[in-house]
PDB file of N, CA and C in Angstrom:
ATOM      1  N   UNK A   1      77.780 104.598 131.397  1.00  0.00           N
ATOM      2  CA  UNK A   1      77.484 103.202 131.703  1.00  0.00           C
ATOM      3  C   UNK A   1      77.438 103.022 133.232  1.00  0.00           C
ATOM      4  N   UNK A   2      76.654 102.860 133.770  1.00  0.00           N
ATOM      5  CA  UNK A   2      76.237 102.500 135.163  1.00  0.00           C
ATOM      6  C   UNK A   2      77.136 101.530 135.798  1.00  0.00           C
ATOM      7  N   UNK A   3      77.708 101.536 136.988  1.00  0.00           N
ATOM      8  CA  UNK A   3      78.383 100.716 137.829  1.00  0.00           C
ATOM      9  C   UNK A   3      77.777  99.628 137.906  1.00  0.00           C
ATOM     10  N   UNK A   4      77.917  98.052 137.946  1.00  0.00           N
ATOM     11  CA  UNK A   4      77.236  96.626 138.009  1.00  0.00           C
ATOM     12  C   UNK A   4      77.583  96.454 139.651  1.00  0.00           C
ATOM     13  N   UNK A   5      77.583  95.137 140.198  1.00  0.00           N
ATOM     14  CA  UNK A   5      77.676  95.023 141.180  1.00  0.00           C
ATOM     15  C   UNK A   5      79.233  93.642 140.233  1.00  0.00           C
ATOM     16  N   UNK A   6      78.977  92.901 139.309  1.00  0.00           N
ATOM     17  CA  UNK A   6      80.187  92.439 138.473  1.00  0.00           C
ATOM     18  C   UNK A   6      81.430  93.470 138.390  1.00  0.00           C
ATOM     19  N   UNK A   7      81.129  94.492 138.049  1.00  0.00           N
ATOM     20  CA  UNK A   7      82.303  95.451 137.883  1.00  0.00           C
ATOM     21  C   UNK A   7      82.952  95.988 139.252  1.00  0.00           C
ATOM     22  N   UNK A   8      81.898  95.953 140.361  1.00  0.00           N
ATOM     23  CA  UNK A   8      82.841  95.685 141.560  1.00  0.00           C
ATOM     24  C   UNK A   8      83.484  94.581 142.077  1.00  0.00           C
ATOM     25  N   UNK A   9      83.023  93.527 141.830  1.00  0.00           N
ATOM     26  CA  UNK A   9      83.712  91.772 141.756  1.00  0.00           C
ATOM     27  C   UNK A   9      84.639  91.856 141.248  1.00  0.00           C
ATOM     28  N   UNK A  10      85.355  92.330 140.087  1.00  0.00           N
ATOM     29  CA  UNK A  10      86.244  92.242 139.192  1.00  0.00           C
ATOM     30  C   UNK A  10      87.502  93.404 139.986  1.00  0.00           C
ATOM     31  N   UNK A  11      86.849  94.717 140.601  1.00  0.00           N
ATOM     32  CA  UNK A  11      88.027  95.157 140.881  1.00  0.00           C
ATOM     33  C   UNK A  11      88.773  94.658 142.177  1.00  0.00           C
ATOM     34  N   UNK A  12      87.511  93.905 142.862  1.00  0.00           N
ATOM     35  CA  UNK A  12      88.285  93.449 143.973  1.00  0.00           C
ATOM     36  C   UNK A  12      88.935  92.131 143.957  1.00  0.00           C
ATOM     37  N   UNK A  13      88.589  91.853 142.807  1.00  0.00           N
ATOM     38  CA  UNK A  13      89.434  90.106 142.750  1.00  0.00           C
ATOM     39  C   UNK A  13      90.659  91.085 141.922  1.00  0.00           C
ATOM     40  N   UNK A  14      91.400  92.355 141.840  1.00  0.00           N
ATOM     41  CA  UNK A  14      93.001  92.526 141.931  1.00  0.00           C
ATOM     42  C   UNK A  14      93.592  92.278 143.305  1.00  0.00           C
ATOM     43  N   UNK A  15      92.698  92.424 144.618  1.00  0.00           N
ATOM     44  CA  UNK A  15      93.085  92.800 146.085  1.00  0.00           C
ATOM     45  C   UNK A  15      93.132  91.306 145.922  1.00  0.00           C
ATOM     46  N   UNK A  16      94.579  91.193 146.586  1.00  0.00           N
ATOM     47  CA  UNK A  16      95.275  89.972 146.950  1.00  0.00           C
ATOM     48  C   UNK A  16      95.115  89.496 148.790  1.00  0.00           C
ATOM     49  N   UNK A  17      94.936  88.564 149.273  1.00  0.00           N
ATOM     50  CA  UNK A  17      95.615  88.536 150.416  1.00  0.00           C
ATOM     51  C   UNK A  17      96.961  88.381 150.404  1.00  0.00           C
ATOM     52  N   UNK A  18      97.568  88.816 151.366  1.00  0.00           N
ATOM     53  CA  UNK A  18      99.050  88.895 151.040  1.00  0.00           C
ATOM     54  C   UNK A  18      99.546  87.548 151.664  1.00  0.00           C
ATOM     55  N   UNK A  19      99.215  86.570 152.687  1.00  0.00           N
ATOM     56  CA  UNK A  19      99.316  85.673 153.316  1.00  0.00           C
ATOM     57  C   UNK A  19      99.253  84.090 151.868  1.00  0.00           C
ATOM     58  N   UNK A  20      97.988  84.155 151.662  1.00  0.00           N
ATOM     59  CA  UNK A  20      97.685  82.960 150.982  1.00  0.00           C
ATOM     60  C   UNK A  20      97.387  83.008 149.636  1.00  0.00           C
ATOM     61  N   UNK A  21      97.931  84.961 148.903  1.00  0.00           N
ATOM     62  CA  UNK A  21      98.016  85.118 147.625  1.00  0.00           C
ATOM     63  C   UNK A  21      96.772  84.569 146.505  1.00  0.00           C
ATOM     64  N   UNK A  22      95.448  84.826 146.928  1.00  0.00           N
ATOM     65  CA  UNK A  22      94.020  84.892 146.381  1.00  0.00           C
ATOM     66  C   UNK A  22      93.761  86.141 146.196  1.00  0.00           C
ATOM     67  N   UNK A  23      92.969  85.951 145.288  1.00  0.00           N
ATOM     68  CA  UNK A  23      92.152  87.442 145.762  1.00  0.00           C
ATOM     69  C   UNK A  23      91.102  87.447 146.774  1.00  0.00           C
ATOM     70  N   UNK A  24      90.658  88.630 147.223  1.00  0.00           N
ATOM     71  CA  UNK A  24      89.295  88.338 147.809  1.00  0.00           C
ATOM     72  C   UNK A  24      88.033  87.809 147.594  1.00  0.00           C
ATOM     73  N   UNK A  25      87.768  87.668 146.107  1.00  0.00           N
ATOM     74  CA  UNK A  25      86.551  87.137 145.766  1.00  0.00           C
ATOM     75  C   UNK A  25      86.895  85.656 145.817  1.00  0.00           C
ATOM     76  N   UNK A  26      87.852  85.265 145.387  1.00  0.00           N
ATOM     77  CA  UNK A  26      88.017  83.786 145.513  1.00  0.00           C
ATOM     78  C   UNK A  26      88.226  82.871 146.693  1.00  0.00           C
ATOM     79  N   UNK A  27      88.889  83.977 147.700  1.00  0.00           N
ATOM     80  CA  UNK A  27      89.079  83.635 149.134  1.00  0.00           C
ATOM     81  C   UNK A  27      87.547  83.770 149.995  1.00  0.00           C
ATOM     82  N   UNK A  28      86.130  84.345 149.225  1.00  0.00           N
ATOM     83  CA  UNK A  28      84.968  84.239 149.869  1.00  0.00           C
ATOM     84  C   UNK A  28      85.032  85.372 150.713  1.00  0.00           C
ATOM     85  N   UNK A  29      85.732  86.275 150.732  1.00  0.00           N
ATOM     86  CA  UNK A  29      85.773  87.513 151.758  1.00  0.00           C
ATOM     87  C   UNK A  29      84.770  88.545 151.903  1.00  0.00           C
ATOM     88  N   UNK A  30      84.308  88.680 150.267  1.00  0.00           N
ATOM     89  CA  UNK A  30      83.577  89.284 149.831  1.00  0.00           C
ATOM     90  C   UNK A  30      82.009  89.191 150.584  1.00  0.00           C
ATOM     91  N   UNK A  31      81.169  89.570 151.375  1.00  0.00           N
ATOM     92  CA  UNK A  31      80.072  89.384 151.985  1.00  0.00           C
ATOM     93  C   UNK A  31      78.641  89.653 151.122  1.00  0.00           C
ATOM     94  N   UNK A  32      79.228  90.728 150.896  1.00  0.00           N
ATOM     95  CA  UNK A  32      78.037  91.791 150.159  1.00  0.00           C
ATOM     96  C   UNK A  32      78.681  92.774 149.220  1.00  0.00           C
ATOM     97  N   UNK A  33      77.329  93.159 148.453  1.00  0.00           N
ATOM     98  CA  UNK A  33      77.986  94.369 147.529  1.00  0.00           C
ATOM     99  C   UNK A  33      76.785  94.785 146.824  1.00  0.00           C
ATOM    100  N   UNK A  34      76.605  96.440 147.508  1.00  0.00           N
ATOM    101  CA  UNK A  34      75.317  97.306 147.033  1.00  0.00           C
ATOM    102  C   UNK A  34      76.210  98.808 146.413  1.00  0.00           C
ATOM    103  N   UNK A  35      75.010  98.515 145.474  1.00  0.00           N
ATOM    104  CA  UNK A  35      75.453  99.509 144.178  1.00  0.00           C
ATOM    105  C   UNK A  35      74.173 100.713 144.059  1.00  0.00           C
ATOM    106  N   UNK A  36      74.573 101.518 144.575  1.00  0.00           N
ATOM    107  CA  UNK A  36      73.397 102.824 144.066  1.00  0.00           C
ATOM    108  C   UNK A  36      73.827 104.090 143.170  1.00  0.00           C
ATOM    109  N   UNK A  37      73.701 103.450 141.953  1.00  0.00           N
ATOM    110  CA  UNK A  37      73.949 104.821 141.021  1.00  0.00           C
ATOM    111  C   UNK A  37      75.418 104.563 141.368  1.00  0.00           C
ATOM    112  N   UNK A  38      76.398 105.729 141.584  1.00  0.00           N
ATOM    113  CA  UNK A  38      77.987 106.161 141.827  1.00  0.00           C
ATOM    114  C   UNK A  38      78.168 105.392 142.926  1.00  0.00           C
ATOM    115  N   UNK A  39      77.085 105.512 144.190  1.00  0.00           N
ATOM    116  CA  UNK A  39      77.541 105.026 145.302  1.00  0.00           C
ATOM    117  C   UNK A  39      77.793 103.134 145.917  1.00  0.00           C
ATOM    118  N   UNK A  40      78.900 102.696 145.959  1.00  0.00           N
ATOM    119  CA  UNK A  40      79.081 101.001 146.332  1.00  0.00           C
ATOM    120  C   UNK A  40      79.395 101.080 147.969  1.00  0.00           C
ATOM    121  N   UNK A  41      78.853 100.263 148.254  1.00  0.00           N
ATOM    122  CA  UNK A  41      79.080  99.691 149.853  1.00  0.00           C
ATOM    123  C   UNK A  41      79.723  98.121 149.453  1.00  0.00           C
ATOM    124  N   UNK A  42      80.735  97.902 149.822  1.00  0.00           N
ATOM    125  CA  UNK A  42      81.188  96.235 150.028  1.00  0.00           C
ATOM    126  C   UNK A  42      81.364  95.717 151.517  1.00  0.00           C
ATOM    127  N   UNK A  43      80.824  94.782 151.935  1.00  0.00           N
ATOM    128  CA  UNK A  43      80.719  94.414 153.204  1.00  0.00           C
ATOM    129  C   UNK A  43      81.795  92.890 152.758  1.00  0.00           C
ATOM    130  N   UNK A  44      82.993  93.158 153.721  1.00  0.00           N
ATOM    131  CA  UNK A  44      84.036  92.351 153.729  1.00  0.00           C
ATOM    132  C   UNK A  44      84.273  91.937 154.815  1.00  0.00           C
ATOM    133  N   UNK A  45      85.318  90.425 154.741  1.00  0.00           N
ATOM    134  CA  UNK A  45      85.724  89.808 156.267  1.00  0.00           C
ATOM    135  C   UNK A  45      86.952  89.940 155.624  1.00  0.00           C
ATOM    136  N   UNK A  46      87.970  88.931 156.447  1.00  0.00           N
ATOM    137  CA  UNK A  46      89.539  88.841 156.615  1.00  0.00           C
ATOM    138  C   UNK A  46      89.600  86.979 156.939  1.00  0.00           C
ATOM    139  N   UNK A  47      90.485  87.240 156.593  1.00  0.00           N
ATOM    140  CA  UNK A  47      90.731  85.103 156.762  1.00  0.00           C
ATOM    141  C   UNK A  47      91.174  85.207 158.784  1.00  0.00           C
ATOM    142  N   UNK A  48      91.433  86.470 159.154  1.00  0.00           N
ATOM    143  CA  UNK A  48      91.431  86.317 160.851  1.00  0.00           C
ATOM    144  C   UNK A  48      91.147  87.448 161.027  1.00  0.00           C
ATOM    145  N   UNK A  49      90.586  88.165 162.369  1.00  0.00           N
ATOM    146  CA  UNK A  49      90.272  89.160 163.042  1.00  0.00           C
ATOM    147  C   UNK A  49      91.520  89.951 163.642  1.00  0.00           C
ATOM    148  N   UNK A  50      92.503  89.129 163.700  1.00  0.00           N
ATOM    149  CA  UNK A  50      93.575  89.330 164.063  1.00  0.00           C
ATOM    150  C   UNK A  50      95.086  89.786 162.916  1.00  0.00           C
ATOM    151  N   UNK A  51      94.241  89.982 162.062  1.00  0.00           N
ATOM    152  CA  UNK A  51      94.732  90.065 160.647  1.00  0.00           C
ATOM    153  C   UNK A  51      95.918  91.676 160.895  1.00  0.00           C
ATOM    154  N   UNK A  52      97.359  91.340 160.649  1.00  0.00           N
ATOM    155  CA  UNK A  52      98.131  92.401 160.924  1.00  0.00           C
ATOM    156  C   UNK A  52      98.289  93.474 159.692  1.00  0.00           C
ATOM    157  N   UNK A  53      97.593  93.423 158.492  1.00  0.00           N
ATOM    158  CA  UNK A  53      97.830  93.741 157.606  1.00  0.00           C
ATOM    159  C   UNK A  53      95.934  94.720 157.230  1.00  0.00           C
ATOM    160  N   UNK A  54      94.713  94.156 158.420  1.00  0.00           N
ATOM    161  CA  UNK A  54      93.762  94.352 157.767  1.00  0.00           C
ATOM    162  C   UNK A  54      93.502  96.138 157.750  1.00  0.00           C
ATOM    163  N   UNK A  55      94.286  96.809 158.067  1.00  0.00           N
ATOM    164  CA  UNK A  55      93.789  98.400 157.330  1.00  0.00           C
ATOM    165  C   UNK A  55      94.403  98.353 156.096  1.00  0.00           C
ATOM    166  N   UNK A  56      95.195  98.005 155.694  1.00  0.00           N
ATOM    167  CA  UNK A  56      96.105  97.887 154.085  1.00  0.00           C
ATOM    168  C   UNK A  56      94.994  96.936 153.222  1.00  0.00           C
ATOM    169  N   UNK A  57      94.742  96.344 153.266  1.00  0.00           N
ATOM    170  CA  UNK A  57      93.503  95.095 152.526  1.00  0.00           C
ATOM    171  C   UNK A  57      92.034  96.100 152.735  1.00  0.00           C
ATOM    172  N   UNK A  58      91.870  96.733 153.564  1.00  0.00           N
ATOM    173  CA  UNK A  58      90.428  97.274 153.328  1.00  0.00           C
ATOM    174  C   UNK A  58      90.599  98.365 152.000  1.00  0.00           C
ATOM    175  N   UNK A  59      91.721  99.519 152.412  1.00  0.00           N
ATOM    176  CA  UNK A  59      92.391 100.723 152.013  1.00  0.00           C
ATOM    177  C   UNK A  59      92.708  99.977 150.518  1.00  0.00           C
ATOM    178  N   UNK A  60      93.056  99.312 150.099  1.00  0.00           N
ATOM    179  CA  UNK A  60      93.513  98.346 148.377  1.00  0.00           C
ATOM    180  C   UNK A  60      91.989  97.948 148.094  1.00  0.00           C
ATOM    181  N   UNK A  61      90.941  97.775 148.563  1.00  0.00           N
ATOM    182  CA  UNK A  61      89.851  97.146 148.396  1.00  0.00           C
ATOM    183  C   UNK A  61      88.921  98.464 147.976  1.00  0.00           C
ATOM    184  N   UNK A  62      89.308  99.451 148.932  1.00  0.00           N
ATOM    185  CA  UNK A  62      88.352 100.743 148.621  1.00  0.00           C
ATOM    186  C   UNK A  62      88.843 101.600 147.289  1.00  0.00           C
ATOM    187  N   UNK A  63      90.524 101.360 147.539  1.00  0.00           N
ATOM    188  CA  UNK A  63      90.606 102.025 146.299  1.00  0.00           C
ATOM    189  C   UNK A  63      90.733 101.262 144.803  1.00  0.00           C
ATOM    190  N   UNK A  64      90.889 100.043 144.698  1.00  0.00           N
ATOM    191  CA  UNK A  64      89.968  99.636 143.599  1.00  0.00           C
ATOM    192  C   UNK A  64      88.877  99.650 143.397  1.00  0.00           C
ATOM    193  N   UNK A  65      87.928  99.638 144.068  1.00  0.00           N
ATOM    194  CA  UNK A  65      86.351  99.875 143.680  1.00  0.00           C
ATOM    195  C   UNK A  65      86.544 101.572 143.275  1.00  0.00           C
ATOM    196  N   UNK A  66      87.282 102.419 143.662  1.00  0.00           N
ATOM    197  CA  UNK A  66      87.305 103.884 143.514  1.00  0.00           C
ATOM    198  C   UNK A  66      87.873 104.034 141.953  1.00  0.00           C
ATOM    199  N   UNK A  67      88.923 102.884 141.464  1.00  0.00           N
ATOM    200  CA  UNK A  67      88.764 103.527 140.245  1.00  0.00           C
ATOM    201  C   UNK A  67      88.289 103.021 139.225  1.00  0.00           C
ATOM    202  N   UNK A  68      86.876 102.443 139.407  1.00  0.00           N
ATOM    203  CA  UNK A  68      85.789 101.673 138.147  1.00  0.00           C
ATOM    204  C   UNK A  68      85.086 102.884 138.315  1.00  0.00           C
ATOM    205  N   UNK A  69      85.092 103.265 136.457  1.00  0.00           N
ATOM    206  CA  UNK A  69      84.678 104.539 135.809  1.00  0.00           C
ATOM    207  C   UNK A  69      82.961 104.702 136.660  1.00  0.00           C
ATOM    208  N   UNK A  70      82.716 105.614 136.807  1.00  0.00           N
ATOM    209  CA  UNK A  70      81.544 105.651 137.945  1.00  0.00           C
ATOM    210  C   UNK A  70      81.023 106.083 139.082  1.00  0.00           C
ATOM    211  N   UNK A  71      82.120 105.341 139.536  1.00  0.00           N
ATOM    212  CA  UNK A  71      81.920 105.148 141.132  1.00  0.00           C
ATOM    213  C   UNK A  71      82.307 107.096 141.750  1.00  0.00           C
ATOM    214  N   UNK A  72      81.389 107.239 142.574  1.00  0.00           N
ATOM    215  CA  UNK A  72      81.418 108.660 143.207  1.00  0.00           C
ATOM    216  C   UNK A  72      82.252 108.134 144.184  1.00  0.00           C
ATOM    217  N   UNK A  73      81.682 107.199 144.877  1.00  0.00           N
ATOM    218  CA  UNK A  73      81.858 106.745 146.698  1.00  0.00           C
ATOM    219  C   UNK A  73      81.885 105.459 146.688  1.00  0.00           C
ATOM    220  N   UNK A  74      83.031 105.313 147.676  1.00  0.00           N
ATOM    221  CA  UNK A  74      82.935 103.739 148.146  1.00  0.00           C
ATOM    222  C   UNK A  74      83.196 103.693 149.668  1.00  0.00           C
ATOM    223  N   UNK A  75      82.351 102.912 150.303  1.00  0.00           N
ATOM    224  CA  UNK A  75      82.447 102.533 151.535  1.00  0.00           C
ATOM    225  C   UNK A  75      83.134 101.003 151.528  1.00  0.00           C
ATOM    226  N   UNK A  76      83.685 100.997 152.310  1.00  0.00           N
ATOM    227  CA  UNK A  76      84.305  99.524 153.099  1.00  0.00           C
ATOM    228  C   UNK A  76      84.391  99.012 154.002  1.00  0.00           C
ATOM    229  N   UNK A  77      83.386  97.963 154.614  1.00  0.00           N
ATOM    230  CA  UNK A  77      83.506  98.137 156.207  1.00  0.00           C
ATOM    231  C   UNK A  77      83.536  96.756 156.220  1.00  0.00           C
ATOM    232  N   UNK A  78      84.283  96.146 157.449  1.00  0.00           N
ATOM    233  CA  UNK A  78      84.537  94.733 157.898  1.00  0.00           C
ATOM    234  C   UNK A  78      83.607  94.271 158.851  1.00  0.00           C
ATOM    235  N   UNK A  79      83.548  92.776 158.694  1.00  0.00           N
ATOM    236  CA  UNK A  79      82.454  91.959 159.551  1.00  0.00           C
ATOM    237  C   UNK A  79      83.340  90.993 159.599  1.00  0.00           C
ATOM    238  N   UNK A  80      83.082  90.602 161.133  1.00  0.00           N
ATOM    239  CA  UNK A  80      83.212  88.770 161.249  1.00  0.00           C
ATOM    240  C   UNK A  80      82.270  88.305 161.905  1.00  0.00           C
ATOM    241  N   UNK A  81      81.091  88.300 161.358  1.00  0.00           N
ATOM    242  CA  UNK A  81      79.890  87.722 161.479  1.00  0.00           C
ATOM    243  C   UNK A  81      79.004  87.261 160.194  1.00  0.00           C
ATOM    244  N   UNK A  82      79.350  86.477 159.825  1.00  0.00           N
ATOM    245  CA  UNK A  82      80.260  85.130 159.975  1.00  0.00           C
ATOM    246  C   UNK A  82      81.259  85.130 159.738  1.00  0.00           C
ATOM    247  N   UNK A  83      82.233  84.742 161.052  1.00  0.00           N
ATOM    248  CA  UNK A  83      83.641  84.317 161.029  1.00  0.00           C
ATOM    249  C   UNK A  83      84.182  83.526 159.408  1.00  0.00           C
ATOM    250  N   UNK A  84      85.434  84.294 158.907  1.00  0.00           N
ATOM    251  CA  UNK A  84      85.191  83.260 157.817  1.00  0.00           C
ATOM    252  C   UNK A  84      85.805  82.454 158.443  1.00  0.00           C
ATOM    253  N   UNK A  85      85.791  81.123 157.058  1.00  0.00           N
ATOM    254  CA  UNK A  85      86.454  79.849 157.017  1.00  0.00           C
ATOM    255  C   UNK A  85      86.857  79.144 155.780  1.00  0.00           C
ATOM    256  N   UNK A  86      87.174  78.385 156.090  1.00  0.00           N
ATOM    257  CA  UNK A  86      88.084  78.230 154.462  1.00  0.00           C
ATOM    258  C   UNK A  86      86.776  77.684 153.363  1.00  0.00           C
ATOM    259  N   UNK A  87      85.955  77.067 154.080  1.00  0.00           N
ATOM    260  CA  UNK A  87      84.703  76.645 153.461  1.00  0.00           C
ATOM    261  C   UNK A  87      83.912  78.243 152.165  1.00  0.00           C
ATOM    262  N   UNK A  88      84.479  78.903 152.199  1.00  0.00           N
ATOM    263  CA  UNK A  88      83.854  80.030 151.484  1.00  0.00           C
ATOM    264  C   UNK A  88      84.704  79.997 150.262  1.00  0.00           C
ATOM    265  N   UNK A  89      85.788  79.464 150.322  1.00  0.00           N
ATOM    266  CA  UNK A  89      86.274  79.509 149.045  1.00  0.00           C
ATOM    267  C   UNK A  89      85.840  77.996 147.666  1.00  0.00           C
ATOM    268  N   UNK A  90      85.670  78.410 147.145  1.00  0.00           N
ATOM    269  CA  UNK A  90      85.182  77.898 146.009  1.00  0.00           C
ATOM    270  C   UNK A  90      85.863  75.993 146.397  1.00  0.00           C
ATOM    271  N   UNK A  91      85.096  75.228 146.211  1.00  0.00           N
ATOM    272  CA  UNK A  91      85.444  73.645 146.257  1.00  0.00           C
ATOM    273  C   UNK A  91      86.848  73.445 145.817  1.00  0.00           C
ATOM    274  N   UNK A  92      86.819  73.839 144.533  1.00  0.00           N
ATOM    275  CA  UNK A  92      87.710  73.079 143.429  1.00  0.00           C
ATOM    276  C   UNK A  92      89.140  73.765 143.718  1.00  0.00           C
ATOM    277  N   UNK A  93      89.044  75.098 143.937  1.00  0.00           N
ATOM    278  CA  UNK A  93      90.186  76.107 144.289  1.00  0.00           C
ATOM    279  C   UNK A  93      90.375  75.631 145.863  1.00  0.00           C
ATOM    280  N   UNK A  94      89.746  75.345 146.721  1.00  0.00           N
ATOM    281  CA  UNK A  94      89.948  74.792 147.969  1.00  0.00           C
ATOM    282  C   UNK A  94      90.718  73.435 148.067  1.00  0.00           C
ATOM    283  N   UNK A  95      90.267  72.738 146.876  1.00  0.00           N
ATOM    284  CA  UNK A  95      91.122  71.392 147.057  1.00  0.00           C
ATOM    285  C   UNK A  95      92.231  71.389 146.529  1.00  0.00           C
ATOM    286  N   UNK A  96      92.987  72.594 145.330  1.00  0.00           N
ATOM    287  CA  UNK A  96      94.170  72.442 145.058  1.00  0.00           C
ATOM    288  C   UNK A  96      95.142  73.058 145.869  1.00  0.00           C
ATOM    289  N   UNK A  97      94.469  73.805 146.581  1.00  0.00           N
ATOM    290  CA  UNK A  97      94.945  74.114 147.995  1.00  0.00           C
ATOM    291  C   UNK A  97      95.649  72.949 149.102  1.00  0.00           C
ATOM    292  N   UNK A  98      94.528  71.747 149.142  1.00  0.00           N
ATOM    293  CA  UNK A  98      94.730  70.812 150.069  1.00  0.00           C
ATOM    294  C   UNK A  98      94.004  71.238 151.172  1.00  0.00           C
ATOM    295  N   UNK A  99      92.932  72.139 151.235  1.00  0.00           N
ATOM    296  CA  UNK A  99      92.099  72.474 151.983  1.00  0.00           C
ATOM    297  C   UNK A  99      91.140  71.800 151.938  1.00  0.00           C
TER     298      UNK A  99
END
């Protein structure tokens, strides 16, 4: 069964931020996500650039995508272009926030 680009969504919404306890897909971190055959690239941000924790959050991010049956390779590389903001997270989950 072929890797989806869903079945990488799913392993990375286990990766928590450890700060504000989301996952990444819900926190909007998630940028991108290319699927070739075995091989996934996820293009990710961080809620700061300054993030003291962000080699541990990439390293939890790569190795869940590593163990959806499939996957040969996973790359993980960070962007803050576009800076996130809280605006990426979903409305409804943003407002029970108080965001």
């Amino acid at each position: 069964m072929p890797v989806t680009e869903k079945d990488v969504r799913n392993a990375l919404k286990t990766v928590q931020d450890p700060e504000l306890h989301l996952d990444l897909v819900v926190l909007g971190l998630v940028y991108d996500i290319e699927v070739d055959g075995g091989d996934v690239h996820v293009v990710m941000s961080l809620t700061s650039p300054m993030c003291p924790v962000a080699e541990q959050i990439v390293l939890d991010a790569r190795n869940a995508v590593s163990e959806i049956e499939g996957v040969e390779s996973c790359e993980v590389d960070l962007t803050f272009d576009p800076l996130w903001t809280p605006d990426r997270i979903a409305p409804l989950i943003r407002a029970s926030l108080g965001l």
